[in-house]
C-alpha atoms as a PDB file:
ATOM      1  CA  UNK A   1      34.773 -21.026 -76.616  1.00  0.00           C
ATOM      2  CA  UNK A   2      33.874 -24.352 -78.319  1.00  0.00           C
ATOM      3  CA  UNK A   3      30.492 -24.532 -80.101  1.00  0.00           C
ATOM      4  CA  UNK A   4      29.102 -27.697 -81.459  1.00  0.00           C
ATOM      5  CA  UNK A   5      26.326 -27.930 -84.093  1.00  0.00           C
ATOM      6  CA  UNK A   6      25.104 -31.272 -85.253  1.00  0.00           C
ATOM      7  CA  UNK A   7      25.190 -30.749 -88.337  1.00  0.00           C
ATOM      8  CA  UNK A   8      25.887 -27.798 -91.154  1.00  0.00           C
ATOM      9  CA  UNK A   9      27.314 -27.339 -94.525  1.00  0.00           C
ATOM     10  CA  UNK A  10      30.726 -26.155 -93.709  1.00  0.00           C
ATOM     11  CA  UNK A  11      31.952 -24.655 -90.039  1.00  0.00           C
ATOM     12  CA  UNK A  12      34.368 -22.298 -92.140  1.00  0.00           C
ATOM     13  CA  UNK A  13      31.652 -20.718 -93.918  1.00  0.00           C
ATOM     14  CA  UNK A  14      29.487 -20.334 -90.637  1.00  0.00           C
ATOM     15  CA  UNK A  15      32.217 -18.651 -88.520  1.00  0.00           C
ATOM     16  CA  UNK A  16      32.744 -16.282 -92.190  1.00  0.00           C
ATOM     17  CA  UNK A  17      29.384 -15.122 -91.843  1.00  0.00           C
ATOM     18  CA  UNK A  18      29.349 -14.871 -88.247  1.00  0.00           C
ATOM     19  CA  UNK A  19      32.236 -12.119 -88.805  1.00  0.00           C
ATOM     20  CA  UNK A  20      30.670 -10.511 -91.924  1.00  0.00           C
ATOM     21  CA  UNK A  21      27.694  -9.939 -89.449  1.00  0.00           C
ATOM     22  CA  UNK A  22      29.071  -8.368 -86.487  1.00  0.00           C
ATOM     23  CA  UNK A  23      28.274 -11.312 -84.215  1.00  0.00           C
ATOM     24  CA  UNK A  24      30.270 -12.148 -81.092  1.00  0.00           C
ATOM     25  CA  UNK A  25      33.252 -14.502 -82.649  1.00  0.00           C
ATOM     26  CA  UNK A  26      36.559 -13.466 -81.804  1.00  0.00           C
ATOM     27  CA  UNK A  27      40.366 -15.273 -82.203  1.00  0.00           C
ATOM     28  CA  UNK A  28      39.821 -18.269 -80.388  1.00  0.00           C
ATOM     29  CA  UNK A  29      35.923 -19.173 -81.332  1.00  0.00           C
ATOM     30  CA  UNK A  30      35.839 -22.733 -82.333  1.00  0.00           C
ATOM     31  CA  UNK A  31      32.565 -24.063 -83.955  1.00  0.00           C
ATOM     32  CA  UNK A  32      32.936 -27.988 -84.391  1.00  0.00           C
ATOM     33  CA  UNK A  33      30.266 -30.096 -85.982  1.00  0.00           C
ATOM     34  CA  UNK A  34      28.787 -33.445 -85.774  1.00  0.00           C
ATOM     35  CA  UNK A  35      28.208 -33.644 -89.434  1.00  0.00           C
ATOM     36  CA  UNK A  36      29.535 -31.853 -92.349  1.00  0.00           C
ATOM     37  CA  UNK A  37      28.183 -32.100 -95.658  1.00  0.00           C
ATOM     38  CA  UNK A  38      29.769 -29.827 -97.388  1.00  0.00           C
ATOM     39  CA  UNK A  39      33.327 -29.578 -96.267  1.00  0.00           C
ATOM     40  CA  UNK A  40      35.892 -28.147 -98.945  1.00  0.00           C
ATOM     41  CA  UNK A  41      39.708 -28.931 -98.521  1.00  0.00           C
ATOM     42  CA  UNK A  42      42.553 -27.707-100.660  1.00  0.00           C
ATOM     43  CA  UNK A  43      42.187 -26.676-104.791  1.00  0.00           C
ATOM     44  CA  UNK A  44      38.189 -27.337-104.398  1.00  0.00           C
ATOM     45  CA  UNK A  45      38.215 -31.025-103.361  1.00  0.00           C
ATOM     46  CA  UNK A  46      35.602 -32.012-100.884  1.00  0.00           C
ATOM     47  CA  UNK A  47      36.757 -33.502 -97.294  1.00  0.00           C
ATOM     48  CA  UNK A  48      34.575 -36.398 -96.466  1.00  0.00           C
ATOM     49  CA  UNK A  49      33.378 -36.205 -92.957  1.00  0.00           C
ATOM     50  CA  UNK A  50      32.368 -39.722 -90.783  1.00  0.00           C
ATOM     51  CA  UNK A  51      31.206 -40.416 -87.200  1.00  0.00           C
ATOM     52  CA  UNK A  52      33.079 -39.642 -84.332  1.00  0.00           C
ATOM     53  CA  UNK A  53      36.319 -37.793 -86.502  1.00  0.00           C
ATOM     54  CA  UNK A  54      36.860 -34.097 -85.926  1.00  0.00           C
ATOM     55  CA  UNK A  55      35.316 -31.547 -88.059  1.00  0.00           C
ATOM     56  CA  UNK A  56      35.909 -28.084 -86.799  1.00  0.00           C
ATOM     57  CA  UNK A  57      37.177 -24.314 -87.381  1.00  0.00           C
ATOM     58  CA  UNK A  58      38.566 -21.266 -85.785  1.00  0.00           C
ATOM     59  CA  UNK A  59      39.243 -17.576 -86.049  1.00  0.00           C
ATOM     60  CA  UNK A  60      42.342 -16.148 -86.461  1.00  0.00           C
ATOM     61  CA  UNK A  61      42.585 -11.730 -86.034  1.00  0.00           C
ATOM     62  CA  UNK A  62      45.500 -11.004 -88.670  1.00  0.00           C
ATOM     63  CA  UNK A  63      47.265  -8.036 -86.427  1.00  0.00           C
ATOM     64  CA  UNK A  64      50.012  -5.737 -87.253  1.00  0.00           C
ATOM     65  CA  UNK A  65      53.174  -6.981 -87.033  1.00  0.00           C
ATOM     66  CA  UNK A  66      52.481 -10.653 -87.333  1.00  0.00           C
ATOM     67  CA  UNK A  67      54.793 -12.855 -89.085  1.00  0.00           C
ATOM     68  CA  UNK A  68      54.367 -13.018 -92.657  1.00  0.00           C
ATOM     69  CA  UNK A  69      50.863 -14.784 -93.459  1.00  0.00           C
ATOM     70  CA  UNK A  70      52.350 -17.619 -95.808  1.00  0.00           C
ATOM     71  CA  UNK A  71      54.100 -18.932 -92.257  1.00  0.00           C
ATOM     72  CA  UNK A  72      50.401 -19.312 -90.616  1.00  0.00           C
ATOM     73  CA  UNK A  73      50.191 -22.964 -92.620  1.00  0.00           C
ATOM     74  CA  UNK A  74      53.397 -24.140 -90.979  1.00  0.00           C
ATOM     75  CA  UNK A  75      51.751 -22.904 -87.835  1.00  0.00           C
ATOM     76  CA  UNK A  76      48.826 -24.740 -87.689  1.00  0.00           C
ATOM     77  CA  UNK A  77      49.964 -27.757 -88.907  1.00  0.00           C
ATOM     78  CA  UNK A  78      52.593 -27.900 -85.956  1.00  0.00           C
ATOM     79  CA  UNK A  79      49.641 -27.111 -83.409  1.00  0.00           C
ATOM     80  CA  UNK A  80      47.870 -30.430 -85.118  1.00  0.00           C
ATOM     81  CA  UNK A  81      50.342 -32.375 -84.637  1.00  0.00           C
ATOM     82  CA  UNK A  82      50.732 -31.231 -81.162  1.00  0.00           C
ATOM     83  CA  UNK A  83      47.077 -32.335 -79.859  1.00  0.00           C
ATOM     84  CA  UNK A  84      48.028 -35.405 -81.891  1.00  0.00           C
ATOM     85  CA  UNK A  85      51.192 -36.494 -80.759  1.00  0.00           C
ATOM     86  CA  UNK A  86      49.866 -37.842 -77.518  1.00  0.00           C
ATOM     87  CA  UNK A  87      47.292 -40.037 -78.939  1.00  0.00           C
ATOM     88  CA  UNK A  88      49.704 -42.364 -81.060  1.00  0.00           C
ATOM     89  CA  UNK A  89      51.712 -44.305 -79.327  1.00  0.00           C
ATOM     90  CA  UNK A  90      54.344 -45.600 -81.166  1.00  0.00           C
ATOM     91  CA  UNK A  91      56.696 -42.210 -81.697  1.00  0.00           C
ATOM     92  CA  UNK A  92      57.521 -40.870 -84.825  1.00  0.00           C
ATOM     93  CA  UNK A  93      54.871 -42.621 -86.927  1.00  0.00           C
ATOM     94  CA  UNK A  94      53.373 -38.763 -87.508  1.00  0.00           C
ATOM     95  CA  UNK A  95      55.031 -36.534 -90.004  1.00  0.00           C
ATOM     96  CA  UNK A  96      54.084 -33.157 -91.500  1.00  0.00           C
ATOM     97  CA  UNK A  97      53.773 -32.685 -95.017  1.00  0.00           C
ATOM     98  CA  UNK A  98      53.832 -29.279 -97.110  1.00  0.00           C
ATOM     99  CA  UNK A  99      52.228 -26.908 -96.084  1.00  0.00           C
ATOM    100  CA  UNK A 100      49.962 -28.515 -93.060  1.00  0.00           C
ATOM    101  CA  UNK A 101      48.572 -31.559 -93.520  1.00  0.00           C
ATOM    102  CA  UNK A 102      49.835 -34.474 -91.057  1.00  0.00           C
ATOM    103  CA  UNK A 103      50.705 -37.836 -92.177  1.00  0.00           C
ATOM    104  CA  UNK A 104      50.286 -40.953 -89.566  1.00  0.00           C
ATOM    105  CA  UNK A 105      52.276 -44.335 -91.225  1.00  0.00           C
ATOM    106  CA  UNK A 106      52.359 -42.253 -94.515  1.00  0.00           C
ATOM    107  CA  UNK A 107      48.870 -41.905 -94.543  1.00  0.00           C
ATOM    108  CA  UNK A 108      46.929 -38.353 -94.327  1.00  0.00           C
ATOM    109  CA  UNK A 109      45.053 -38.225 -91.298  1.00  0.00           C
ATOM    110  CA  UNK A 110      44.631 -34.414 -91.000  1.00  0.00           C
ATOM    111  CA  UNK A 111      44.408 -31.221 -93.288  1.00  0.00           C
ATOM    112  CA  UNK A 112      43.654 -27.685 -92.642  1.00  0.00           C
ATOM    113  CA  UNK A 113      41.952 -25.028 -95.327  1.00  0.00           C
ATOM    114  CA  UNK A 114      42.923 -21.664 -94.412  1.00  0.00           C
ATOM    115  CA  UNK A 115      40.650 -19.190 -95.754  1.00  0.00           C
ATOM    116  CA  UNK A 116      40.995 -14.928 -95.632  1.00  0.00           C
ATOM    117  CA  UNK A 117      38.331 -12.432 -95.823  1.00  0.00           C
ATOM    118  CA  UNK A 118      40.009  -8.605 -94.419  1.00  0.00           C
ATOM    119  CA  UNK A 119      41.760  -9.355 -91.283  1.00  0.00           C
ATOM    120  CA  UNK A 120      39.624 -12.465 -90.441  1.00  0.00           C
ATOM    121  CA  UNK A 121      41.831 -16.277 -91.259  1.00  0.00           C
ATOM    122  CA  UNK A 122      39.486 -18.619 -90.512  1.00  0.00           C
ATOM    123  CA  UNK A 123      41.185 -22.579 -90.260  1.00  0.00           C
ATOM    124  CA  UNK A 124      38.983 -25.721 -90.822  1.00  0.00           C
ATOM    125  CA  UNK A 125      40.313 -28.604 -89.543  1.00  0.00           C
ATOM    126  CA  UNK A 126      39.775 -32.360 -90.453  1.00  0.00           C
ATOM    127  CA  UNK A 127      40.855 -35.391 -88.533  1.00  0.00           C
ATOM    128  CA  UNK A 128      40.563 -38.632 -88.946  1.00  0.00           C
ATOM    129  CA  UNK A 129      40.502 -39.742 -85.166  1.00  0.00           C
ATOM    130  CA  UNK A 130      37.844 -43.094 -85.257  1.00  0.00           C
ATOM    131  CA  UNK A 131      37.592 -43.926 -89.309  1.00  0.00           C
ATOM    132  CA  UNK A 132      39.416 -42.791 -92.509  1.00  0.00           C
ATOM    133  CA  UNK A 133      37.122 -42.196 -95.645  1.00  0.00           C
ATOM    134  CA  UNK A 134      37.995 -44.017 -98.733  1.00  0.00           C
ATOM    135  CA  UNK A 135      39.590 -41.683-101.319  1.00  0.00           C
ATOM    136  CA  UNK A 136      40.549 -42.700-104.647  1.00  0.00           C
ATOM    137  CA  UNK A 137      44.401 -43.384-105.053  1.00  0.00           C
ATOM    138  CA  UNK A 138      45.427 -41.582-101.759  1.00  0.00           C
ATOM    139  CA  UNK A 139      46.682 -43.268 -98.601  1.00  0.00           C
ATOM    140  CA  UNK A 140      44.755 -42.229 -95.749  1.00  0.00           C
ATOM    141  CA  UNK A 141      45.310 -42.729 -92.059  1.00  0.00           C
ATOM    142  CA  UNK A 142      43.390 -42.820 -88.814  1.00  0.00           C
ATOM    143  CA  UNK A 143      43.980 -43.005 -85.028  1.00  0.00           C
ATOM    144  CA  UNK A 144      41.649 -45.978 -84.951  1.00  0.00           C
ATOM    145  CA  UNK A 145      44.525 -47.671 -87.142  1.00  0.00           C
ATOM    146  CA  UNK A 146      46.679 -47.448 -84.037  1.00  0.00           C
ATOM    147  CA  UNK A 147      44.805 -47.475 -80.766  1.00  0.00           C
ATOM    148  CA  UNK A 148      41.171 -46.784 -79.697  1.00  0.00           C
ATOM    149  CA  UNK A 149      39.674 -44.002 -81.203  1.00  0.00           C
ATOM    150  CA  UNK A 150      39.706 -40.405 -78.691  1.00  0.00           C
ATOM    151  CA  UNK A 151      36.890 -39.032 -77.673  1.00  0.00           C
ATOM    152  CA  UNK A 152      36.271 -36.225 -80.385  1.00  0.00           C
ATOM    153  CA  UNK A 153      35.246 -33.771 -77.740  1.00  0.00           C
ATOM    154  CA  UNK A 154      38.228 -34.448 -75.564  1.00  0.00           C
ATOM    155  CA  UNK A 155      40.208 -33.666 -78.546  1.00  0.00           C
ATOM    156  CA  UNK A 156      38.472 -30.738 -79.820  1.00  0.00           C
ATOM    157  CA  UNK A 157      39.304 -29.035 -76.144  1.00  0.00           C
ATOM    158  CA  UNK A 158      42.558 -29.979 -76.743  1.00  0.00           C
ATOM    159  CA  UNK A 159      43.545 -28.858 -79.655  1.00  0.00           C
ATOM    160  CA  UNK A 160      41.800 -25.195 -79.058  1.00  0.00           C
ATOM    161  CA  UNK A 161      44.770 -25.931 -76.290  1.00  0.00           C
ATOM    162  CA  UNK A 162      47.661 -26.199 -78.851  1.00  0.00           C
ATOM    163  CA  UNK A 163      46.221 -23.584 -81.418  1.00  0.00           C
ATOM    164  CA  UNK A 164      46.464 -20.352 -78.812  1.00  0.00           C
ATOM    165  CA  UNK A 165      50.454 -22.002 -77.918  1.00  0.00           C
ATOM    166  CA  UNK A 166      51.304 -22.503 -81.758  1.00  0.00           C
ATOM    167  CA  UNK A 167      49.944 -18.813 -82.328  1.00  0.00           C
ATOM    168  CA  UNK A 168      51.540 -17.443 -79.437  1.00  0.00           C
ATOM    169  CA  UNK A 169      55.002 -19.359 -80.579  1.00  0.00           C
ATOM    170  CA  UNK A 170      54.081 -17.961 -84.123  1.00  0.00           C
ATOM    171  CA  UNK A 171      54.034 -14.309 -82.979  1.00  0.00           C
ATOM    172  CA  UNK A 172      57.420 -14.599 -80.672  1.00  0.00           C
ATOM    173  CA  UNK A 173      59.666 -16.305 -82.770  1.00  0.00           C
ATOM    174  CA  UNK A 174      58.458 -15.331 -86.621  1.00  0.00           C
ATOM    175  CA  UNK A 175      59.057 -17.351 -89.189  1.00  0.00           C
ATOM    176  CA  UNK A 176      62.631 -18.870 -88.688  1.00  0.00           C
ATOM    177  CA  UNK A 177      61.339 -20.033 -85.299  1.00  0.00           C
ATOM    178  CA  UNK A 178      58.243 -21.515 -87.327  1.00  0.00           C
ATOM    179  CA  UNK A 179      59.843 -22.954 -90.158  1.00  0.00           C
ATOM    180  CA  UNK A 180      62.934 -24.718 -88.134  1.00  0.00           C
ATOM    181  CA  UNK A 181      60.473 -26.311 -85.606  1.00  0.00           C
ATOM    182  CA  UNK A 182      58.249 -26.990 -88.708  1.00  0.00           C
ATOM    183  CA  UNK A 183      61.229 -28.764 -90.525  1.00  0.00           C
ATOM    184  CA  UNK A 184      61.921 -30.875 -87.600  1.00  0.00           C
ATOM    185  CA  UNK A 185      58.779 -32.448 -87.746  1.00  0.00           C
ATOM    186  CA  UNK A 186      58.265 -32.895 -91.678  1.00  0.00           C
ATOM    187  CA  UNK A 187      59.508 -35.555 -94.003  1.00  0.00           C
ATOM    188  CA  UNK A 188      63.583 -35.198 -94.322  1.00  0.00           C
ATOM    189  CA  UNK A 189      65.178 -33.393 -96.793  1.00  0.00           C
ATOM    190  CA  UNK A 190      66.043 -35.291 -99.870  1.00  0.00           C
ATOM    191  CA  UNK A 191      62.536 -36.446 -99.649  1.00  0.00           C
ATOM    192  CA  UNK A 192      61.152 -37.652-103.264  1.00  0.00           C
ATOM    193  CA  UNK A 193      58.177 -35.173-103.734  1.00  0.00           C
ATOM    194  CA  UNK A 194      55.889 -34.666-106.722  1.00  0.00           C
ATOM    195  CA  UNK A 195      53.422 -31.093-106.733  1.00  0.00           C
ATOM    196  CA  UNK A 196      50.409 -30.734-108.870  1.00  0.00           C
ATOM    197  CA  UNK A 197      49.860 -27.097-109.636  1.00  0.00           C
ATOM    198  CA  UNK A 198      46.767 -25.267-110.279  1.00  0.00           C
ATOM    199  CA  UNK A 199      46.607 -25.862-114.236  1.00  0.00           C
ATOM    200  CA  UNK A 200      47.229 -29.670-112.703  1.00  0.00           C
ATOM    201  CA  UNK A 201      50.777 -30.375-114.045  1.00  0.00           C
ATOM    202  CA  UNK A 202      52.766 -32.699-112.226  1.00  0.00           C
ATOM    203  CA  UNK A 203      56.598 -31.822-110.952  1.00  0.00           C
ATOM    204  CA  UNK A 204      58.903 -34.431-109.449  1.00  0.00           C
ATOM    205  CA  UNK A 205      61.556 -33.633-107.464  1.00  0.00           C
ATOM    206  CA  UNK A 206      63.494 -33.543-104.017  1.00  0.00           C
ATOM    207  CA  UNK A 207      62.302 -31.447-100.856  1.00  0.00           C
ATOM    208  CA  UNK A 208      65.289 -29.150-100.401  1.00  0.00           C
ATOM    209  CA  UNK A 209      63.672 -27.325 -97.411  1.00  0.00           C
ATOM    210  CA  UNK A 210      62.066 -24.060 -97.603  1.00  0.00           C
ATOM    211  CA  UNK A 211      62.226 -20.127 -98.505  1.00  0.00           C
ATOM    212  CA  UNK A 212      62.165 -17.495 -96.272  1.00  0.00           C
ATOM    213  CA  UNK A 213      58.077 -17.045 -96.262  1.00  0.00           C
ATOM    214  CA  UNK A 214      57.409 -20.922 -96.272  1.00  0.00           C
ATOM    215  CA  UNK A 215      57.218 -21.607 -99.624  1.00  0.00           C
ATOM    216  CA  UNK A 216      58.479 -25.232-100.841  1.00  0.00           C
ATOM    217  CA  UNK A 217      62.031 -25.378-102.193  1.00  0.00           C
ATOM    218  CA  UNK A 218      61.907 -28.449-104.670  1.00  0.00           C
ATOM    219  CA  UNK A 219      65.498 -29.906-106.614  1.00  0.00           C
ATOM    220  CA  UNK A 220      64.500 -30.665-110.236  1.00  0.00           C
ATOM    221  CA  UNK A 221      66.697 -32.053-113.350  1.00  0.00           C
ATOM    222  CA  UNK A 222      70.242 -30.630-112.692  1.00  0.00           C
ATOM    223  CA  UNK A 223      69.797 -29.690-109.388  1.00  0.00           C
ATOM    224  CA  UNK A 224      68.402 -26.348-109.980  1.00  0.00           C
ATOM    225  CA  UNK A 225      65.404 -25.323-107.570  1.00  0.00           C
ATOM    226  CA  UNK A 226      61.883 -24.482-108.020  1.00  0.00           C
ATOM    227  CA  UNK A 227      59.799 -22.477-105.275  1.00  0.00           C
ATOM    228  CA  UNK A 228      56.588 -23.818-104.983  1.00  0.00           C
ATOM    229  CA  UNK A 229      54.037 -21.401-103.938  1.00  0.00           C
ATOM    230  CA  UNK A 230      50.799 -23.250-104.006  1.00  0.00           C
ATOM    231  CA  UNK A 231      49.942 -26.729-105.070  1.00  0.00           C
ATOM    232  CA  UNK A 232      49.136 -30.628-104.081  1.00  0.00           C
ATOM    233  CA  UNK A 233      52.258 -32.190-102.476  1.00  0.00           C
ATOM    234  CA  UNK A 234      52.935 -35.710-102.962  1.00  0.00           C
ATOM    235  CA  UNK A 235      55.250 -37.187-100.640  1.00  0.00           C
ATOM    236  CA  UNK A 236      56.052 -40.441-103.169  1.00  0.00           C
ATOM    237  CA  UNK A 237      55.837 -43.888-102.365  1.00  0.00           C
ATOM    238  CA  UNK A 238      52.961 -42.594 -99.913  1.00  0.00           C
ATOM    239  CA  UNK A 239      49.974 -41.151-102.010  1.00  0.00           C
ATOM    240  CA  UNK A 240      49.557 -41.374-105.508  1.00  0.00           C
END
């Protein structure tokens, strides 16, 4: 259920079309590419792809009765981490940051762009498993940092692994199960954080854990709290 191209624009926008047209792609279908050059992560920012790191997206079937969709984030992030987990071998040097991206030593070595058309989610993937790109004012990480790099293929197979366990686990526990094993593996609370929003103001704050549907609970001036919806995270003192 893994194709690999050698090269396309963006996999997310291939496995779209694939749906819009009627063509055999069902939950599961991973299409993974040698080269991207035209991947998009969050708020329209490009994701720079290099040789040998993991460029790649599924399909997810919304269904009736799934957990609310502003929990699938938390999801996918945790079944990241899972096919990550294994290749670092110090422990705890991996963190998860709000909503999914993963953090090795601080740095960002993996984000996820979830995007909807109907019932089809479709969840491109980046990881930084042999280089890290260089990316103005933002700590980046990569396995090669820590050990020799995986074989991206190896990887790909297992993460398609974790995805169908972190949707399964997703589906069975709803969101409380998905946000408390999702808190257990993200930055503490009381964690300085500062969010850009989408008319790019900054806020500064302290995580104070999350709402009901996943959204970020962040302790401004006074104490009082502001739910973050959508927005860049900054965990300070990490990225700038």
């Amino acid at each position: 259920m893994i194709e690999i191209v050698a090269d396309t624009a963006s996999t997310n926008a291939d496995l779209l079309q694939r749906r819009r047209s009627g063509l055999p792609a069902g939950e599961g279908c991973w299409l993974v590419a040698d080269r991207q050059h035209g991947g998009r992560g969050r708020q329209g920012r490009a994701w720079l792809d290099a040789p040998g790191n993991f460029m790649g997206s599924t399909i997810i079937v919304a269904r009736a009765g799934d957990p609310p969709a502003t929990t699938l984030p938390l999801a996918c992030g945790l079944a990241v981490l899972e096919a990550l987990v294994p290749l670092v071998p110090v422990p705890g040097q991996l963190q998860l940051k709000w909503p999914n991206d993963v953090l090795l030593r601080g740095g960002k070595i993996a984000g996820i762009l979830l995007e909807r058309e109907s019932d089809t989610i479709i969840a491109g993937i980046g990881v930084n498993l042999a280089t890290a790109p260089l990316v103005a004012n933002r700590q980046v990480g990569t396995l090669g940092k820590v050990g020799p790099a995986p074989d991206r293929d190896s990887f790909a197979r297992n993460l398609a692994t974790a995805f169908v366990r972190a949707l399964e686990l997703w589906r069975a526990e709803g969101a409380p199960g998905t946000i408390a094993r999702w808190l257990a593996a993200a930055h503490p609370v009381g964690s300085a954080l500062a969010v850009h929003d989408d008319a790019g103001l900054r806020i500064g704050g302290r995580f104070a854990g999350l709402e009901p549907d996943g959204a970020l609970r962040l302790a401004v001036d006074a104490g009082a709290i502001r739910v973050i919806r959508a927005g860049d995270v900054v965990l300070e003192g990490c990225e700038a």
